[in-house]
PDB file of N, CA and C in Angstrom:
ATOM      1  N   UNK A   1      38.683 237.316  30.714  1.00  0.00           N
ATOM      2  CA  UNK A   1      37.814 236.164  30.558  1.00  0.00           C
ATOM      3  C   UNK A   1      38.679 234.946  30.220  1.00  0.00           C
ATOM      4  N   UNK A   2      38.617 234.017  30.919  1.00  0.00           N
ATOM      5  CA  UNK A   2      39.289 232.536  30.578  1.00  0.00           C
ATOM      6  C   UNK A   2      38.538 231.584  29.719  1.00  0.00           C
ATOM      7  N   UNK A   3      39.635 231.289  28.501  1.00  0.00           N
ATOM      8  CA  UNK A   3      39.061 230.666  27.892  1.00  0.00           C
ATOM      9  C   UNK A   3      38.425 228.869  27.828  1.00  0.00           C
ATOM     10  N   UNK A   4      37.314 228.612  27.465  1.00  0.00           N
ATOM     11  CA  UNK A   4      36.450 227.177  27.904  1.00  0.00           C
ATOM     12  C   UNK A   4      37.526 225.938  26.849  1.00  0.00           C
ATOM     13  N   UNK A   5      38.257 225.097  27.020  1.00  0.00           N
ATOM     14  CA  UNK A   5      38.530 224.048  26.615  1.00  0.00           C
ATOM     15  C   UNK A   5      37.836 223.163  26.333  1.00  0.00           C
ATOM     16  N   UNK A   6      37.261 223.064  24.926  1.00  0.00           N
ATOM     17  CA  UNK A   6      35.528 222.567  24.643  1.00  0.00           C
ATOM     18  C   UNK A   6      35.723 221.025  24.874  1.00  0.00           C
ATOM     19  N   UNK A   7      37.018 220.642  24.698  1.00  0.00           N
ATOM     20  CA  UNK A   7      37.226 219.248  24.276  1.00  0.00           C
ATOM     21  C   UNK A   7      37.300 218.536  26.149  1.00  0.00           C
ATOM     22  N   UNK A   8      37.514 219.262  27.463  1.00  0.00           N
ATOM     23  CA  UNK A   8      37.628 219.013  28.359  1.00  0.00           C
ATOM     24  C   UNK A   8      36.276 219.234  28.668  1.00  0.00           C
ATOM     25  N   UNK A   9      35.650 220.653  28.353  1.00  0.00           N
ATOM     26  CA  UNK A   9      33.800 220.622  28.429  1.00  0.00           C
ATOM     27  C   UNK A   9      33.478 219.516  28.801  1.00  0.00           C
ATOM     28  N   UNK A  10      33.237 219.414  27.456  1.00  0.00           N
ATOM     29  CA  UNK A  10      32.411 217.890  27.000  1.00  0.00           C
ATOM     30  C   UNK A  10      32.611 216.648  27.532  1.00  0.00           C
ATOM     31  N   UNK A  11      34.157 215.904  27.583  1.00  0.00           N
ATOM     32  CA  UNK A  11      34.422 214.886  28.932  1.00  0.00           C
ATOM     33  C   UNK A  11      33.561 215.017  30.567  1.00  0.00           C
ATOM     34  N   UNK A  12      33.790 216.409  30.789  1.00  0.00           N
ATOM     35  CA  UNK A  12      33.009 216.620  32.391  1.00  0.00           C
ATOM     36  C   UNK A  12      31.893 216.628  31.938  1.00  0.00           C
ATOM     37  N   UNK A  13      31.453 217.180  30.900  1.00  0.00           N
ATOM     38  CA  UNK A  13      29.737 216.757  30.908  1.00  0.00           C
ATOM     39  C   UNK A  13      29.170 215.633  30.341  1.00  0.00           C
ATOM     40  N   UNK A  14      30.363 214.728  29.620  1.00  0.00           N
ATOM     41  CA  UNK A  14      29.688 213.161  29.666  1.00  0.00           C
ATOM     42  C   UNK A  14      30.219 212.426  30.770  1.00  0.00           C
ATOM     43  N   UNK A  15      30.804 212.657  31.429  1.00  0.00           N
ATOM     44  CA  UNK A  15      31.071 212.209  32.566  1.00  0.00           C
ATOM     45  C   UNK A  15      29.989 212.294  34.119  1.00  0.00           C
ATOM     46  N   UNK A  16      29.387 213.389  34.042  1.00  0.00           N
ATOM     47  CA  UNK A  16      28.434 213.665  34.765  1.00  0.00           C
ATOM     48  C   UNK A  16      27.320 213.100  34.382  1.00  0.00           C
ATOM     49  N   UNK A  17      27.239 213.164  33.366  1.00  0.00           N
ATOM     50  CA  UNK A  17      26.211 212.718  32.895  1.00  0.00           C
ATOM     51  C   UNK A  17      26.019 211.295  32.797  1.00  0.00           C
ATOM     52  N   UNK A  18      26.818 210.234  32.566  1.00  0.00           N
ATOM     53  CA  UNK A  18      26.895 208.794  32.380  1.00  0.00           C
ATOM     54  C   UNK A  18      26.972 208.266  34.615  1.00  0.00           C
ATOM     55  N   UNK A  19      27.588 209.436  34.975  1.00  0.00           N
ATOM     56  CA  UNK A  19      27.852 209.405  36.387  1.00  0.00           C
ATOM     57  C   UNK A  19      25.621 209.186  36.996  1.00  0.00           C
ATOM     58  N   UNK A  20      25.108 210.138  36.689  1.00  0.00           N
ATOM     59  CA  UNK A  20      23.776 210.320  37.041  1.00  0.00           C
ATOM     60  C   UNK A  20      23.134 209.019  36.662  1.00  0.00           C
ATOM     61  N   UNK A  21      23.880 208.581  34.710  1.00  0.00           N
ATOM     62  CA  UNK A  21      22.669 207.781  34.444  1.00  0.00           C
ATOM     63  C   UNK A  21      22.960 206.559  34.993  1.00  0.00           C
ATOM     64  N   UNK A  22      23.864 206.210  35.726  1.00  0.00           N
ATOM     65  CA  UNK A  22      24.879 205.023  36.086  1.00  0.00           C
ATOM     66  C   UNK A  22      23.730 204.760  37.722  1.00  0.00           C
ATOM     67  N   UNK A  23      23.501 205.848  38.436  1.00  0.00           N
ATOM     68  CA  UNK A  23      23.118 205.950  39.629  1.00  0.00           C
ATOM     69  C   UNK A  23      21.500 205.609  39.326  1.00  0.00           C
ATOM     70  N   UNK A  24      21.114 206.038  38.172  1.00  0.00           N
ATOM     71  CA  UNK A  24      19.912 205.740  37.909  1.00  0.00           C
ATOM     72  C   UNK A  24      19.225 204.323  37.617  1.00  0.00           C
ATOM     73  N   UNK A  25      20.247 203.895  36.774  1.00  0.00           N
ATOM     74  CA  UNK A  25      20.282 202.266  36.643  1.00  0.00           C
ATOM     75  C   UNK A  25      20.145 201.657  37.631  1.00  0.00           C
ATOM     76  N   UNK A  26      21.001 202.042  39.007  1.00  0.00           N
ATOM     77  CA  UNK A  26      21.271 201.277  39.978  1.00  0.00           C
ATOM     78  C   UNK A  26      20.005 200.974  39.849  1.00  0.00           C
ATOM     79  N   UNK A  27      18.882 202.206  40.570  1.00  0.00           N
ATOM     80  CA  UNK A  27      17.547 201.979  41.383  1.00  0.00           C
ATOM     81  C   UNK A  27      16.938 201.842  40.068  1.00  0.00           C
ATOM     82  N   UNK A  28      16.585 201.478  38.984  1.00  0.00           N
ATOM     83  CA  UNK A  28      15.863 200.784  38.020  1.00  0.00           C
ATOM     84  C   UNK A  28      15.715 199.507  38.777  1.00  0.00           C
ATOM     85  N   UNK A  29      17.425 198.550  38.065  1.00  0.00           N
ATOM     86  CA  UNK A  29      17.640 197.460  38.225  1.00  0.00           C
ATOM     87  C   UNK A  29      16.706 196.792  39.592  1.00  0.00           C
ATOM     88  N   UNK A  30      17.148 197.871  40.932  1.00  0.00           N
ATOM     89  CA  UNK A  30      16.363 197.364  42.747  1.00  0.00           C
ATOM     90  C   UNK A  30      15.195 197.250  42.233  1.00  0.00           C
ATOM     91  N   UNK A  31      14.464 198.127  41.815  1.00  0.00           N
ATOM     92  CA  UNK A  31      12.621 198.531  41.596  1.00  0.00           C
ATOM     93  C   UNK A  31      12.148 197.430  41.022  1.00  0.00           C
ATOM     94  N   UNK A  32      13.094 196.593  39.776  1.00  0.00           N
ATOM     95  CA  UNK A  32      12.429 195.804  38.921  1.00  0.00           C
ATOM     96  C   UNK A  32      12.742 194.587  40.015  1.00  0.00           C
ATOM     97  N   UNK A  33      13.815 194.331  40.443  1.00  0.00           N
ATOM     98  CA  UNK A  33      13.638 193.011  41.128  1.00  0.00           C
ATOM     99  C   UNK A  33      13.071 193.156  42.728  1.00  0.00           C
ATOM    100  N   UNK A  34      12.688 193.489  42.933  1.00  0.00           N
ATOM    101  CA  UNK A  34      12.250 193.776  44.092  1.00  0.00           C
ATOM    102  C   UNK A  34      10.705 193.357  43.702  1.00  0.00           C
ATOM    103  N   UNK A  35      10.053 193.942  43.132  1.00  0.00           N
ATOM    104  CA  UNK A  35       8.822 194.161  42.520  1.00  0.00           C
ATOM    105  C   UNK A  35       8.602 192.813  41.904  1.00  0.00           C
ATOM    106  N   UNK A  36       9.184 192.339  41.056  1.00  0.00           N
ATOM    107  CA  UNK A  36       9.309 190.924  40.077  1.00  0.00           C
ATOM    108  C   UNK A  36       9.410 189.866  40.829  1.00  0.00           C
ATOM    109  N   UNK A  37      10.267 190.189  42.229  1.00  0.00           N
ATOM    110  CA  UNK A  37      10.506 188.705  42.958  1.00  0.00           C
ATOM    111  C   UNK A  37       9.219 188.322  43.537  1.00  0.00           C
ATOM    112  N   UNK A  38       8.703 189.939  44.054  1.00  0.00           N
ATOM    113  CA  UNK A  38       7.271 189.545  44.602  1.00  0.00           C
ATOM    114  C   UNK A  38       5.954 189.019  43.891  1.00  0.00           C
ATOM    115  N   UNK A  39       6.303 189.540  42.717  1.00  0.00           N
ATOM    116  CA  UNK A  39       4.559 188.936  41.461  1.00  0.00           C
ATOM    117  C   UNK A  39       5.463 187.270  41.619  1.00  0.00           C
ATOM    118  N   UNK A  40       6.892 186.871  41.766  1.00  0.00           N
ATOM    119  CA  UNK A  40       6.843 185.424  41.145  1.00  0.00           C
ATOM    120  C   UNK A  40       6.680 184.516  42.784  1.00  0.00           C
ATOM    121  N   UNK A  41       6.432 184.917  43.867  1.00  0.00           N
ATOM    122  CA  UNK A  41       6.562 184.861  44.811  1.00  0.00           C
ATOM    123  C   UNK A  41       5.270 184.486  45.044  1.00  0.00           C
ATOM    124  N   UNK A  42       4.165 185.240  44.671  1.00  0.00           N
ATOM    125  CA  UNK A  42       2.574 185.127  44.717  1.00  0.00           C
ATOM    126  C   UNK A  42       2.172 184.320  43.730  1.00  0.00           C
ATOM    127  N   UNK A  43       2.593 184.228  42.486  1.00  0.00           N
ATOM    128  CA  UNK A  43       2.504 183.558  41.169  1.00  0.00           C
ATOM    129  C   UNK A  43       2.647 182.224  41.860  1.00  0.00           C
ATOM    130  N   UNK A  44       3.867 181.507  42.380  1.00  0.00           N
ATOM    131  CA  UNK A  44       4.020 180.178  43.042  1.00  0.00           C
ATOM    132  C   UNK A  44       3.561 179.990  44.333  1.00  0.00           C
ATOM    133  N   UNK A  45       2.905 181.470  45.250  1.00  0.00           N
ATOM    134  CA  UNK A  45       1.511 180.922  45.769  1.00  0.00           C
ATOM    135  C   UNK A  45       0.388 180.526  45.798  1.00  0.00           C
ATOM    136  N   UNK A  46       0.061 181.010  44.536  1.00  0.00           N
ATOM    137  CA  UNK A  46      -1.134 181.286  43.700  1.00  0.00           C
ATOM    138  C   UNK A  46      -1.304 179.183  43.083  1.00  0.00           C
ATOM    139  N   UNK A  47      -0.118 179.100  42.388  1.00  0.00           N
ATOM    140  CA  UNK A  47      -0.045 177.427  42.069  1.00  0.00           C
ATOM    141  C   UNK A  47      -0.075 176.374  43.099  1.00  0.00           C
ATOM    142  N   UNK A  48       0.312 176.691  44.512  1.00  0.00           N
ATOM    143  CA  UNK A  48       0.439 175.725  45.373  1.00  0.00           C
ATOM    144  C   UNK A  48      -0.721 175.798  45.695  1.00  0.00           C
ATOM    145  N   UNK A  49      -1.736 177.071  46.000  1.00  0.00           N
ATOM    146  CA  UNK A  49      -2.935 176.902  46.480  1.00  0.00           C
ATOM    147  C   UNK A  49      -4.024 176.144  45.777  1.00  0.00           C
ATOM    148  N   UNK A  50      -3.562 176.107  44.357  1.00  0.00           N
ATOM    149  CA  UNK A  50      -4.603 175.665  43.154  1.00  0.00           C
ATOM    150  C   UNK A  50      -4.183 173.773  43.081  1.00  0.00           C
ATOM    151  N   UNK A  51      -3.092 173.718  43.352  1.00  0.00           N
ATOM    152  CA  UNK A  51      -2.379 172.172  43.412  1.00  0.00           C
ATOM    153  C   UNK A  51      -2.936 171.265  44.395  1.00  0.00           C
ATOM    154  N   UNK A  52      -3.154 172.341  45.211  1.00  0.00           N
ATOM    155  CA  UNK A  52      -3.649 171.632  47.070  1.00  0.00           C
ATOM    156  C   UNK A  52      -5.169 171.634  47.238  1.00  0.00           C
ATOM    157  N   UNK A  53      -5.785 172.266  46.193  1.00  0.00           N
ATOM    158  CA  UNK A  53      -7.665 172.226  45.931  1.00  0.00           C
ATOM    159  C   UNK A  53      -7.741 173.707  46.497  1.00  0.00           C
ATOM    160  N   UNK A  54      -6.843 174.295  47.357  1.00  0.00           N
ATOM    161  CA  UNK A  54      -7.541 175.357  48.114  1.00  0.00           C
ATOM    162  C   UNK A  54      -8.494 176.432  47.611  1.00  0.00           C
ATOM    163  N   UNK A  55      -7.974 176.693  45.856  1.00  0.00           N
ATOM    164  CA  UNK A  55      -8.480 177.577  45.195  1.00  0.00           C
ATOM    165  C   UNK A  55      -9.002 176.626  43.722  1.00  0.00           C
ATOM    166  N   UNK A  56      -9.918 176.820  42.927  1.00  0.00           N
ATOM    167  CA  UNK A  56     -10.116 176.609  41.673  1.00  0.00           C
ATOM    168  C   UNK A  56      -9.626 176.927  40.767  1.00  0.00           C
ATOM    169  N   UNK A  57      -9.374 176.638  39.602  1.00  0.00           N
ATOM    170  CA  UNK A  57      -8.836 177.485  38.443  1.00  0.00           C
ATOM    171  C   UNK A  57      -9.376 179.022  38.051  1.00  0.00           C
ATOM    172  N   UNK A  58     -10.816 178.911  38.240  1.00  0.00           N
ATOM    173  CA  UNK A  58     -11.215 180.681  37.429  1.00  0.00           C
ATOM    174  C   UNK A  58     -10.497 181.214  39.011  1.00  0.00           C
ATOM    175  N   UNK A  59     -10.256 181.160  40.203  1.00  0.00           N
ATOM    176  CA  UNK A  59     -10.133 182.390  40.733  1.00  0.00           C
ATOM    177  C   UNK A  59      -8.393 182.217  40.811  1.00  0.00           C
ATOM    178  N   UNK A  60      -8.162 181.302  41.048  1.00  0.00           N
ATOM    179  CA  UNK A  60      -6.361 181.466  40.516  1.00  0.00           C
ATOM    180  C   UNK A  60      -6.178 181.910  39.608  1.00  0.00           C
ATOM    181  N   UNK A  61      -6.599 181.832  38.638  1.00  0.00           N
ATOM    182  CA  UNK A  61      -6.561 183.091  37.481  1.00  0.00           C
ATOM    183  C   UNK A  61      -6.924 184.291  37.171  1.00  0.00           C
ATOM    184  N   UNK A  62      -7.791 184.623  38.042  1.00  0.00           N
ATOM    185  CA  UNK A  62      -7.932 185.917  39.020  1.00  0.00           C
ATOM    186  C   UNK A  62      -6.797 186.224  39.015  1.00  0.00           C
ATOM    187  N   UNK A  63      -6.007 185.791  40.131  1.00  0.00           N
ATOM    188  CA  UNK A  63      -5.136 186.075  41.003  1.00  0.00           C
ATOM    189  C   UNK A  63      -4.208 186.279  40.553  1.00  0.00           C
ATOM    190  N   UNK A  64      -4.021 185.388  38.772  1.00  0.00           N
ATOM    191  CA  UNK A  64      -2.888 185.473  38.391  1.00  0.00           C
ATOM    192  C   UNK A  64      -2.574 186.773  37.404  1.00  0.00           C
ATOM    193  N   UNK A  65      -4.118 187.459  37.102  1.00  0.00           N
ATOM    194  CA  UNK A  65      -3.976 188.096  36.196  1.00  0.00           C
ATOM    195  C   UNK A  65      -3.922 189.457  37.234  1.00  0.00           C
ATOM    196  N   UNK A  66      -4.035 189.491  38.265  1.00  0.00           N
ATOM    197  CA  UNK A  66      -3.498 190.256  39.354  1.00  0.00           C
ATOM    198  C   UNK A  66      -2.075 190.463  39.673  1.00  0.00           C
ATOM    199  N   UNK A  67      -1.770 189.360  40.037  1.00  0.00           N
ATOM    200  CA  UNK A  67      -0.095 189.635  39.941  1.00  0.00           C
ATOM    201  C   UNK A  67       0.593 190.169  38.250  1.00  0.00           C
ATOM    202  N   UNK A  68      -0.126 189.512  37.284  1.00  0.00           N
ATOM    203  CA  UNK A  68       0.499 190.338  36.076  1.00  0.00           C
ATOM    204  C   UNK A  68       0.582 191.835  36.309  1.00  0.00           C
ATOM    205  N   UNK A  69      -0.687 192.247  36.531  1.00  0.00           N
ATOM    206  CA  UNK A  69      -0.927 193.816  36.445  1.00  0.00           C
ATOM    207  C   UNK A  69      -0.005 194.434  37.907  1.00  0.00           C
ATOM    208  N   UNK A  70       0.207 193.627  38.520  1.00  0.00           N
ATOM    209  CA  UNK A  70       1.385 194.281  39.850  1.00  0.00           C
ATOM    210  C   UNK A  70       2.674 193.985  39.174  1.00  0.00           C
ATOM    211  N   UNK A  71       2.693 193.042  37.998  1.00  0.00           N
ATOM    212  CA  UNK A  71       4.226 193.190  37.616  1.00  0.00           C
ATOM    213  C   UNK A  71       4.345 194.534  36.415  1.00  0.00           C
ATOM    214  N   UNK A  72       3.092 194.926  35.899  1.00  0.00           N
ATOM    215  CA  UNK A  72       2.866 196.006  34.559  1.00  0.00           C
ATOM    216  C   UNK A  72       3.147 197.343  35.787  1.00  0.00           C
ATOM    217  N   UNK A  73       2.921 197.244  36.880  1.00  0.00           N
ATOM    218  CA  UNK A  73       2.903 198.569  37.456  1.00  0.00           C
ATOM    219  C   UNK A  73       4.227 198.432  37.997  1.00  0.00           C
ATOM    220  N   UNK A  74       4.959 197.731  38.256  1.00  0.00           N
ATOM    221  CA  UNK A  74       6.342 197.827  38.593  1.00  0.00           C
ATOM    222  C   UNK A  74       7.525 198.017  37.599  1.00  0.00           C
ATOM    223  N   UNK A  75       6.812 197.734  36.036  1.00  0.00           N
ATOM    224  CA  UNK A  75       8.032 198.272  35.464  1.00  0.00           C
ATOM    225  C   UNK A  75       7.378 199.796  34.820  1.00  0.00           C
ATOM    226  N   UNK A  76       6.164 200.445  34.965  1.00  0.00           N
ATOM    227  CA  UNK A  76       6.128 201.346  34.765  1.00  0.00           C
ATOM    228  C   UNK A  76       6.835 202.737  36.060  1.00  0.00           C
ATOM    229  N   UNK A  77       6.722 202.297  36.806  1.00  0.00           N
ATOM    230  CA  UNK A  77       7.473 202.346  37.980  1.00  0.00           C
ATOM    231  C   UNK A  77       9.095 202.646  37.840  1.00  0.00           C
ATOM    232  N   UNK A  78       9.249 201.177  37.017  1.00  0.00           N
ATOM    233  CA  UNK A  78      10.637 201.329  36.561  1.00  0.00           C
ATOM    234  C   UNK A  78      10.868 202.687  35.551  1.00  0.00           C
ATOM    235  N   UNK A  79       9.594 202.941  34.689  1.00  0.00           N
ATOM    236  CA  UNK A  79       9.950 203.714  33.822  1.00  0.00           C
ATOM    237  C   UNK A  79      10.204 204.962  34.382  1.00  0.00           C
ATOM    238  N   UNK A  80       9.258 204.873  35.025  1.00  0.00           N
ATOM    239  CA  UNK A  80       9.075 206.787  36.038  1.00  0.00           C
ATOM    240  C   UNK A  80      10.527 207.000  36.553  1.00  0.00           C
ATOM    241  N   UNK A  81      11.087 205.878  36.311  1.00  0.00           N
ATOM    242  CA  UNK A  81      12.522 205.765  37.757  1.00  0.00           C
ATOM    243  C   UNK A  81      13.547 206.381  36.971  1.00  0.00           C
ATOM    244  N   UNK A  82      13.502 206.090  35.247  1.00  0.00           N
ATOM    245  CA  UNK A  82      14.351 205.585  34.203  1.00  0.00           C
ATOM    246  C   UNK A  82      14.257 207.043  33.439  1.00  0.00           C
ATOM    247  N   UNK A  83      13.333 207.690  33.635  1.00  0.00           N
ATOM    248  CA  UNK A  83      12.553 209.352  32.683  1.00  0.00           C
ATOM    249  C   UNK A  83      13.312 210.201  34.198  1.00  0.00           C
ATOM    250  N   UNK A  84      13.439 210.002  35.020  1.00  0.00           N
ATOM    251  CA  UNK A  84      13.664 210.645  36.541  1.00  0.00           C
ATOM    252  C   UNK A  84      15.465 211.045  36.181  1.00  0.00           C
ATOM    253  N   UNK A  85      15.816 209.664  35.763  1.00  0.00           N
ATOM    254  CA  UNK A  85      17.574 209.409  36.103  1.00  0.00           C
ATOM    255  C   UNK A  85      17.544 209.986  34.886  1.00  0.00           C
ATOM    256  N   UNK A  86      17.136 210.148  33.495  1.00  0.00           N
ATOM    257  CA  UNK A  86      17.819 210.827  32.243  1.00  0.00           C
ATOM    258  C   UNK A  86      17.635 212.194  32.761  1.00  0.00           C
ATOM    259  N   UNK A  87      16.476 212.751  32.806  1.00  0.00           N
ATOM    260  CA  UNK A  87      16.564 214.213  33.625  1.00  0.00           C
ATOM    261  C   UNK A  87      17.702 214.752  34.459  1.00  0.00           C
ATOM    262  N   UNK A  88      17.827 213.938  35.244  1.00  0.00           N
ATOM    263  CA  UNK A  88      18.791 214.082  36.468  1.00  0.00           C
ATOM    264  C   UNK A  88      20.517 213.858  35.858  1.00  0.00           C
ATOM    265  N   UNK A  89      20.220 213.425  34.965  1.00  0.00           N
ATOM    266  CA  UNK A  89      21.675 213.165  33.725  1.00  0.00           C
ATOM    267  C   UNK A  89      21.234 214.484  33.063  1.00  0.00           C
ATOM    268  N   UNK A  90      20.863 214.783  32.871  1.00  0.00           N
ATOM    269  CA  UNK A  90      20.947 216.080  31.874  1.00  0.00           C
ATOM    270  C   UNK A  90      21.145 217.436  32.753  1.00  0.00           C
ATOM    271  N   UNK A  91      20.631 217.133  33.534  1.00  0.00           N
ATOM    272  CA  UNK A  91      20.714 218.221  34.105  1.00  0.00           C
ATOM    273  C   UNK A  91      21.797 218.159  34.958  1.00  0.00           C
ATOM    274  N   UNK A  92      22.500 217.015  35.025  1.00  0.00           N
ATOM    275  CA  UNK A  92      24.409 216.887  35.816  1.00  0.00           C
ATOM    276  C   UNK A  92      24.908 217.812  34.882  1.00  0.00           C
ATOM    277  N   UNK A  93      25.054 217.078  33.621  1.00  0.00           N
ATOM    278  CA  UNK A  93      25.902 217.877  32.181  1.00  0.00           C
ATOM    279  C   UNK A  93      25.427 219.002  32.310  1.00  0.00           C
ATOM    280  N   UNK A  94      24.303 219.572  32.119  1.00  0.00           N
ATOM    281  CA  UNK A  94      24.071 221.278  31.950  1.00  0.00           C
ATOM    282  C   UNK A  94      24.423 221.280  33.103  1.00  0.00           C
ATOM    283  N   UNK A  95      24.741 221.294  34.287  1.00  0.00           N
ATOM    284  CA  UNK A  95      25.714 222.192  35.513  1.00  0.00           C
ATOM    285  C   UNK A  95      27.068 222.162  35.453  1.00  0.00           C
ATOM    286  N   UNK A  96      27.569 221.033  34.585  1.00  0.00           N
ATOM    287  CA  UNK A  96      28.704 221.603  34.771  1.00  0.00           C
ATOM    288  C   UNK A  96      29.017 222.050  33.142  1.00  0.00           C
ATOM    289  N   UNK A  97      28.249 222.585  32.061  1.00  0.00           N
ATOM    290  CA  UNK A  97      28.598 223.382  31.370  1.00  0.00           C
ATOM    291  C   UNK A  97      28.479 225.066  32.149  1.00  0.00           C
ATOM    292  N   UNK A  98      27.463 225.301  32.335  1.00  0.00           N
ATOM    293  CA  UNK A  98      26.779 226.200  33.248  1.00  0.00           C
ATOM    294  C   UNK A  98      28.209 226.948  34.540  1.00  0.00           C
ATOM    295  N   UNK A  99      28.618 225.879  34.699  1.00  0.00           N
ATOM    296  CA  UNK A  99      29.815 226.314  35.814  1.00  0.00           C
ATOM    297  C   UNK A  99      31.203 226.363  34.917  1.00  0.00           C
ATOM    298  N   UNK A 100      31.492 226.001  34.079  1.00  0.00           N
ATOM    299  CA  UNK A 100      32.316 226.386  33.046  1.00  0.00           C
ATOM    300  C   UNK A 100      32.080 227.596  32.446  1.00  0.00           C
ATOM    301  N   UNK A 101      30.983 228.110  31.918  1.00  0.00           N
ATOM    302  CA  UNK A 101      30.534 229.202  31.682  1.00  0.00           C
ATOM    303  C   UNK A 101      30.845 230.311  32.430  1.00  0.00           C
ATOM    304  N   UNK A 102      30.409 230.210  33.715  1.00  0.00           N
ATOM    305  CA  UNK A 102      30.181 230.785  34.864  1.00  0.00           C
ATOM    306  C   UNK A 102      31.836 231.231  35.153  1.00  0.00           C
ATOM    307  N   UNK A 103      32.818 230.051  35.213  1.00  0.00           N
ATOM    308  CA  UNK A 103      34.351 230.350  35.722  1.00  0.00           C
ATOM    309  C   UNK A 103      34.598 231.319  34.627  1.00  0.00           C
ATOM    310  N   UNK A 104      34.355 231.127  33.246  1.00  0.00           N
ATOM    311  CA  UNK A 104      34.975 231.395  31.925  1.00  0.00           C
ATOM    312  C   UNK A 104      34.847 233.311  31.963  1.00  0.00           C
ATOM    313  N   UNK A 105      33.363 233.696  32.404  1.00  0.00           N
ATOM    314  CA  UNK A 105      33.194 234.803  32.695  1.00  0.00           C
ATOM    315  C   UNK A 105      33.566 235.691  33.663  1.00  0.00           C
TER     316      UNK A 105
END
C-alpha cells in the first residue's frame, strides 16, 4: 500500500476545488449581466415611452415593477448557478481525494 502525502492531498483538492469554483463564477458573473443589461435595457424603454406620452405613469410602473421582478429572477438564477458550482467544487476535491485513496490501496 502507498503511502497518501496529506500535505500534497489537500493542495490537489484545493486546487480542484477553487479550479470548479473559479469556472463557476465565470457563468454567475455571464447570467447576472446578461440578465441585468436586459431589465436596464427595458427600464430605459420603459422611460422613453413615458417621456414621449406613449405610456402614463401607473402603467410604466407596471412595467417597471416588472422588469424589477425579471431582475429578482435573474439573480436567483444566479443563485441556482452559484449552489450548482459549490457542489461541483466539492465534489472536484472529493474525486481527487477518492483517487488518492483509490492509488494508495
Amino acid at each position: 500500500m502507498a503511502a497518501i502525502d496529506p500535505t500534497q492531498l489537500l493542495s490537489q483538492m484545493v486546487d480542484a476545488f477553487l479550479g470548479k469554483l473559479g469556472q463557476g463564477a465565470g457563468a454567475i458573473r455571464q447570467e447576472v449581466e446578461q440578465n441585468l443589461s436586459a431589465v436596464a435595457t427595458e427600464s430605459e424603454a420603459i422611460a422613453e415611452r413615458l417621456a414621449k406620452g406613449e405610456i402614463d405613469a401607473a402603467r410604466a410602473s407596471r412595467q417597471l415593477r416588472v422588469a424589477g421582478l425579471t431582475a429578482e429572477i435573474a439573480l436567483l438564477s444566479a443563485i441556482g448557478i452559484a449552489e450548482k458550482a459549490l457542489q461541483d467544487a466539492i465534489n472536484a476535491a472529493l474525486d481527487v481525494a477518492r483517487q488518492a485513496v483509490g492509488i494508495a490501496l
